[in-house]
N, C-alpha and C. Protein backbone atom coordinates (compact mmCIF):
# COMPACT_ATOMS: atom_id res chain seq x y z
N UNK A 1 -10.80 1.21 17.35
CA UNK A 1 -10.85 -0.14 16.80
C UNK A 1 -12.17 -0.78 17.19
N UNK A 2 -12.39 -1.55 16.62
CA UNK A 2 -14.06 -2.19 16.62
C UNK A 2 -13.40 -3.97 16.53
N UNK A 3 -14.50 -4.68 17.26
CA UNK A 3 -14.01 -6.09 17.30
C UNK A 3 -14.77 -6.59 16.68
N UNK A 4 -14.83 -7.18 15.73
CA UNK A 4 -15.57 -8.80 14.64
C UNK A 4 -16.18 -9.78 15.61
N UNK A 5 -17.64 -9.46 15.20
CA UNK A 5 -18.56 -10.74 16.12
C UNK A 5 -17.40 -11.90 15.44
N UNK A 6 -17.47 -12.81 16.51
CA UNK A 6 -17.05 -14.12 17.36
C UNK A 6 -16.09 -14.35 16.79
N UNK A 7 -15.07 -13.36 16.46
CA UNK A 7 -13.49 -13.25 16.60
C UNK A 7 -12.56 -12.55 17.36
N UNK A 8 -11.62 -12.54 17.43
CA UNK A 8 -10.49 -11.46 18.32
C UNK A 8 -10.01 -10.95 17.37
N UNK A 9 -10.36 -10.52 15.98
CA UNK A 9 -9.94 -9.74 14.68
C UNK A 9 -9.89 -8.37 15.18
N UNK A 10 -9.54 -7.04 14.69
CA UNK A 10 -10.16 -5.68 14.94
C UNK A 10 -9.89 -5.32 13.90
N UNK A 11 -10.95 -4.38 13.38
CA UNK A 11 -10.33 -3.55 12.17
C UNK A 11 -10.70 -1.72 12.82
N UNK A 12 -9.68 -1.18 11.84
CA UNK A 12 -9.56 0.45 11.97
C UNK A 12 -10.86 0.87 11.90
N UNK A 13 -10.98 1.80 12.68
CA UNK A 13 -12.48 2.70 12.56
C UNK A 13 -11.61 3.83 12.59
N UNK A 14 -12.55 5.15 12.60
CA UNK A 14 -13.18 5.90 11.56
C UNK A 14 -11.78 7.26 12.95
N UNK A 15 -11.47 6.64 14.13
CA UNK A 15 -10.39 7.10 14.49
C UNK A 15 -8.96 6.58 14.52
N UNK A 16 -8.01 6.58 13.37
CA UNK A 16 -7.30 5.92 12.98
C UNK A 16 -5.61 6.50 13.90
N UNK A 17 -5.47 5.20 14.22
CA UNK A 17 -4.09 4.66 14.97
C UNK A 17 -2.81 5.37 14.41
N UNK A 18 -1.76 5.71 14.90
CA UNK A 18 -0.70 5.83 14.02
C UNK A 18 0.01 4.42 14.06
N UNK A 19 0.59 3.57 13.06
CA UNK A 19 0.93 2.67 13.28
C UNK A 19 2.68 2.50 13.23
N UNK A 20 3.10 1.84 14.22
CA UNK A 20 4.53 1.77 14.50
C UNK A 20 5.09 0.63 13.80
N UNK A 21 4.54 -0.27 13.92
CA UNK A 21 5.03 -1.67 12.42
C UNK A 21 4.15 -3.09 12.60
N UNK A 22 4.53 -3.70 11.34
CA UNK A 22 3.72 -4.53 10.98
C UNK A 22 4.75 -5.70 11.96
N UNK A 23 3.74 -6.31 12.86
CA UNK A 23 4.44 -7.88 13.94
C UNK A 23 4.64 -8.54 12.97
N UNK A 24 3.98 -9.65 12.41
CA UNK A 24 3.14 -10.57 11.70
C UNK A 24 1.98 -10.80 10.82
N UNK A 25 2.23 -11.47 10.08
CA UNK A 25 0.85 -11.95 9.05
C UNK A 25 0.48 -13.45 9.45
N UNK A 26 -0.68 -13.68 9.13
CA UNK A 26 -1.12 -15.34 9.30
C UNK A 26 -2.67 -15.03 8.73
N UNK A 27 -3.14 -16.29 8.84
CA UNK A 27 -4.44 -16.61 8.34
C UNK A 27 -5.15 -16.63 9.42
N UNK A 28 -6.15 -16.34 9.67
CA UNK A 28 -6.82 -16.29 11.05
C UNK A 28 -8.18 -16.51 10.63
N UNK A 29 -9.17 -17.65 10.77
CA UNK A 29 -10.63 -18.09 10.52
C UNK A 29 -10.46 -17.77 8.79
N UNK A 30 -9.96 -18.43 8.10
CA UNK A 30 -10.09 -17.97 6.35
C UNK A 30 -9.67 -16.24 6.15
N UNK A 31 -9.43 -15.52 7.21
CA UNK A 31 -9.04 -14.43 6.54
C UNK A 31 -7.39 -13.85 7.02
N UNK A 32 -6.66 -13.40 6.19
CA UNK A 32 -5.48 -12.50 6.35
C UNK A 32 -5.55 -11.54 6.96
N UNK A 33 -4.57 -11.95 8.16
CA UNK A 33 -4.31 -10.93 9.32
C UNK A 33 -3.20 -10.43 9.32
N UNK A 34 -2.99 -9.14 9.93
CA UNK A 34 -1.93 -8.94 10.43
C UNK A 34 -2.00 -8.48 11.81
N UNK A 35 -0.47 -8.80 12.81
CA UNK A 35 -0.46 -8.52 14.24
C UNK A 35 0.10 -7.05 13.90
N UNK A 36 -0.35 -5.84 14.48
CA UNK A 36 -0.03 -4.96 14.48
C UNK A 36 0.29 -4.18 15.87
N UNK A 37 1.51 -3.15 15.83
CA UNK A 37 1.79 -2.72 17.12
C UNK A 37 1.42 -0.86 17.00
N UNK A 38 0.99 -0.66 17.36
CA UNK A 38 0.45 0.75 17.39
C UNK A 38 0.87 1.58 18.28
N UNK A 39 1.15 2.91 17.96
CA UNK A 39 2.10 4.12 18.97
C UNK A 39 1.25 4.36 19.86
N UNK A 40 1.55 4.48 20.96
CA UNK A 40 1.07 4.88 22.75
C UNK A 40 -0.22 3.27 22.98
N UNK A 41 0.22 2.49 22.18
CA UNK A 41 -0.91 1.25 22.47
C UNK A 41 0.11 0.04 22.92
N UNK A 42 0.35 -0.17 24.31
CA UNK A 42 1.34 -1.30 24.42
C UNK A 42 0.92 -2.86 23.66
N UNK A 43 -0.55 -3.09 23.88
CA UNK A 43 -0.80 -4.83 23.74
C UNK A 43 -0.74 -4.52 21.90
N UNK A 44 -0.06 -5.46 20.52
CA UNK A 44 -0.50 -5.30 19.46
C UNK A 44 -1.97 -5.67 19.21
N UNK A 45 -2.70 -5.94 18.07
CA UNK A 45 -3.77 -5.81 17.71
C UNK A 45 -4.05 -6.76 16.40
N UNK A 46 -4.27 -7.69 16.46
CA UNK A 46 -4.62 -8.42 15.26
C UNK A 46 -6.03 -7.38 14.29
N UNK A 47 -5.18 -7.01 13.16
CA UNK A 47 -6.21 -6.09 11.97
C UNK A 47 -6.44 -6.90 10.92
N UNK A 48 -7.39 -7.05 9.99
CA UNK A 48 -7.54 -7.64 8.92
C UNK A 48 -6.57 -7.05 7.83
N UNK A 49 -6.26 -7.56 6.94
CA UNK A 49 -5.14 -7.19 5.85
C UNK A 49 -5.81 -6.17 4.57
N UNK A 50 -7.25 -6.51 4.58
CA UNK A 50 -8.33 -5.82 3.62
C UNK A 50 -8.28 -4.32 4.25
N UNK A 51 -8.44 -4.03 5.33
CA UNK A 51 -8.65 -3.05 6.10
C UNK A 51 -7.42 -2.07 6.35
N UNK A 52 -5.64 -2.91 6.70
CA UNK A 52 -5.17 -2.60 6.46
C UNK A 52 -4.41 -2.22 5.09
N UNK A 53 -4.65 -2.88 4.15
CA UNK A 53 -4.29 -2.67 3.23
C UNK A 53 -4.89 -1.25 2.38
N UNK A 54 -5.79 -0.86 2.92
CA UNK A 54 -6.76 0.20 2.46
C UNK A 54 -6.17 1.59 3.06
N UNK A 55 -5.77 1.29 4.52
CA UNK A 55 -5.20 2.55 5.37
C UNK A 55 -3.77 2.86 5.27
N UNK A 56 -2.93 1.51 5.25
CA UNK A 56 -1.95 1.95 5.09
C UNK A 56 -1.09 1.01 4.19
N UNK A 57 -1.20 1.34 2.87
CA UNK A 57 -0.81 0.52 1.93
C UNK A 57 0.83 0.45 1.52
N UNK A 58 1.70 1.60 2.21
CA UNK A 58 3.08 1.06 2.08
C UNK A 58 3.90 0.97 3.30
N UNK A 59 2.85 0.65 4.18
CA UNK A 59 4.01 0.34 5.02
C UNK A 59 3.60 -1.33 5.00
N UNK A 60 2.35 -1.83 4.23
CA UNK A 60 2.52 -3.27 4.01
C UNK A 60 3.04 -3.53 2.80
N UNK A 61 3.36 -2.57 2.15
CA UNK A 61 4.09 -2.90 1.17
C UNK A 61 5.49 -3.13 1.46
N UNK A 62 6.44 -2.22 2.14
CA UNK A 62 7.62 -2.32 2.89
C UNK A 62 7.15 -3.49 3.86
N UNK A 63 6.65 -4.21 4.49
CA UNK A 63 6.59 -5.24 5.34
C UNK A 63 6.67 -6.41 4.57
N UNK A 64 6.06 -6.70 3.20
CA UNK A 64 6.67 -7.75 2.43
C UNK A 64 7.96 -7.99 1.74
N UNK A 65 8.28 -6.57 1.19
CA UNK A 65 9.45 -6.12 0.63
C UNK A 65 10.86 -6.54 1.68
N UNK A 66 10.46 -6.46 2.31
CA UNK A 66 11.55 -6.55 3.59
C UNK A 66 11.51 -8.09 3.98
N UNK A 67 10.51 -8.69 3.70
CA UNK A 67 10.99 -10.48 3.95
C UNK A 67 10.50 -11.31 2.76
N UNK A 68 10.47 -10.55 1.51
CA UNK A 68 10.47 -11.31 0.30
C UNK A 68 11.84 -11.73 -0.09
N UNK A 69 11.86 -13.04 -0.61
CA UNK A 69 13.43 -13.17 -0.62
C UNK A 69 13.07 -14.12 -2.04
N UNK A 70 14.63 -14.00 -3.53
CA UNK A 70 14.30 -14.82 -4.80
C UNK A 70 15.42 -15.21 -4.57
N UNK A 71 15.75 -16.36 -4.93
CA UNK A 71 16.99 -17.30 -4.61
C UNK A 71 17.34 -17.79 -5.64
């Protein structure tokens, strides 16, 4: 993981995480985050959503799917 000058953002580099599930989403400085918890990594990891969305595109797909709700 690599850290974003003068944020606490990280996005995936080029040795990629296995990821155990999506914490949270929020907005963080104008961009979409997600808190992510990663296998053998105890602290999660705030990732950008661009970044994740690129690596692992259904398990954020199942992470919306799972708290989209039509009433």
């Amino acid at each position: 993981m690599s850290v974003r000058e003068n944020d606490n953002t990280t996005t995936p580099n080029s040795e990629t995480k296995i990821m155990e599930e999506i914490l949270g989403v929020t907005k963080f400085d104008e961009n979409l985050t997600f808190l992510v918890k990663w296998a053998n990594i105890e602290e999660p990891q705030i990732i950008l959503a661009e970044q994740l969305n690129l690596l692992y595109p259904q398990k954020v797909i199942k992470y919306y799917e799972a708290r989209l709700r039509f009433d």
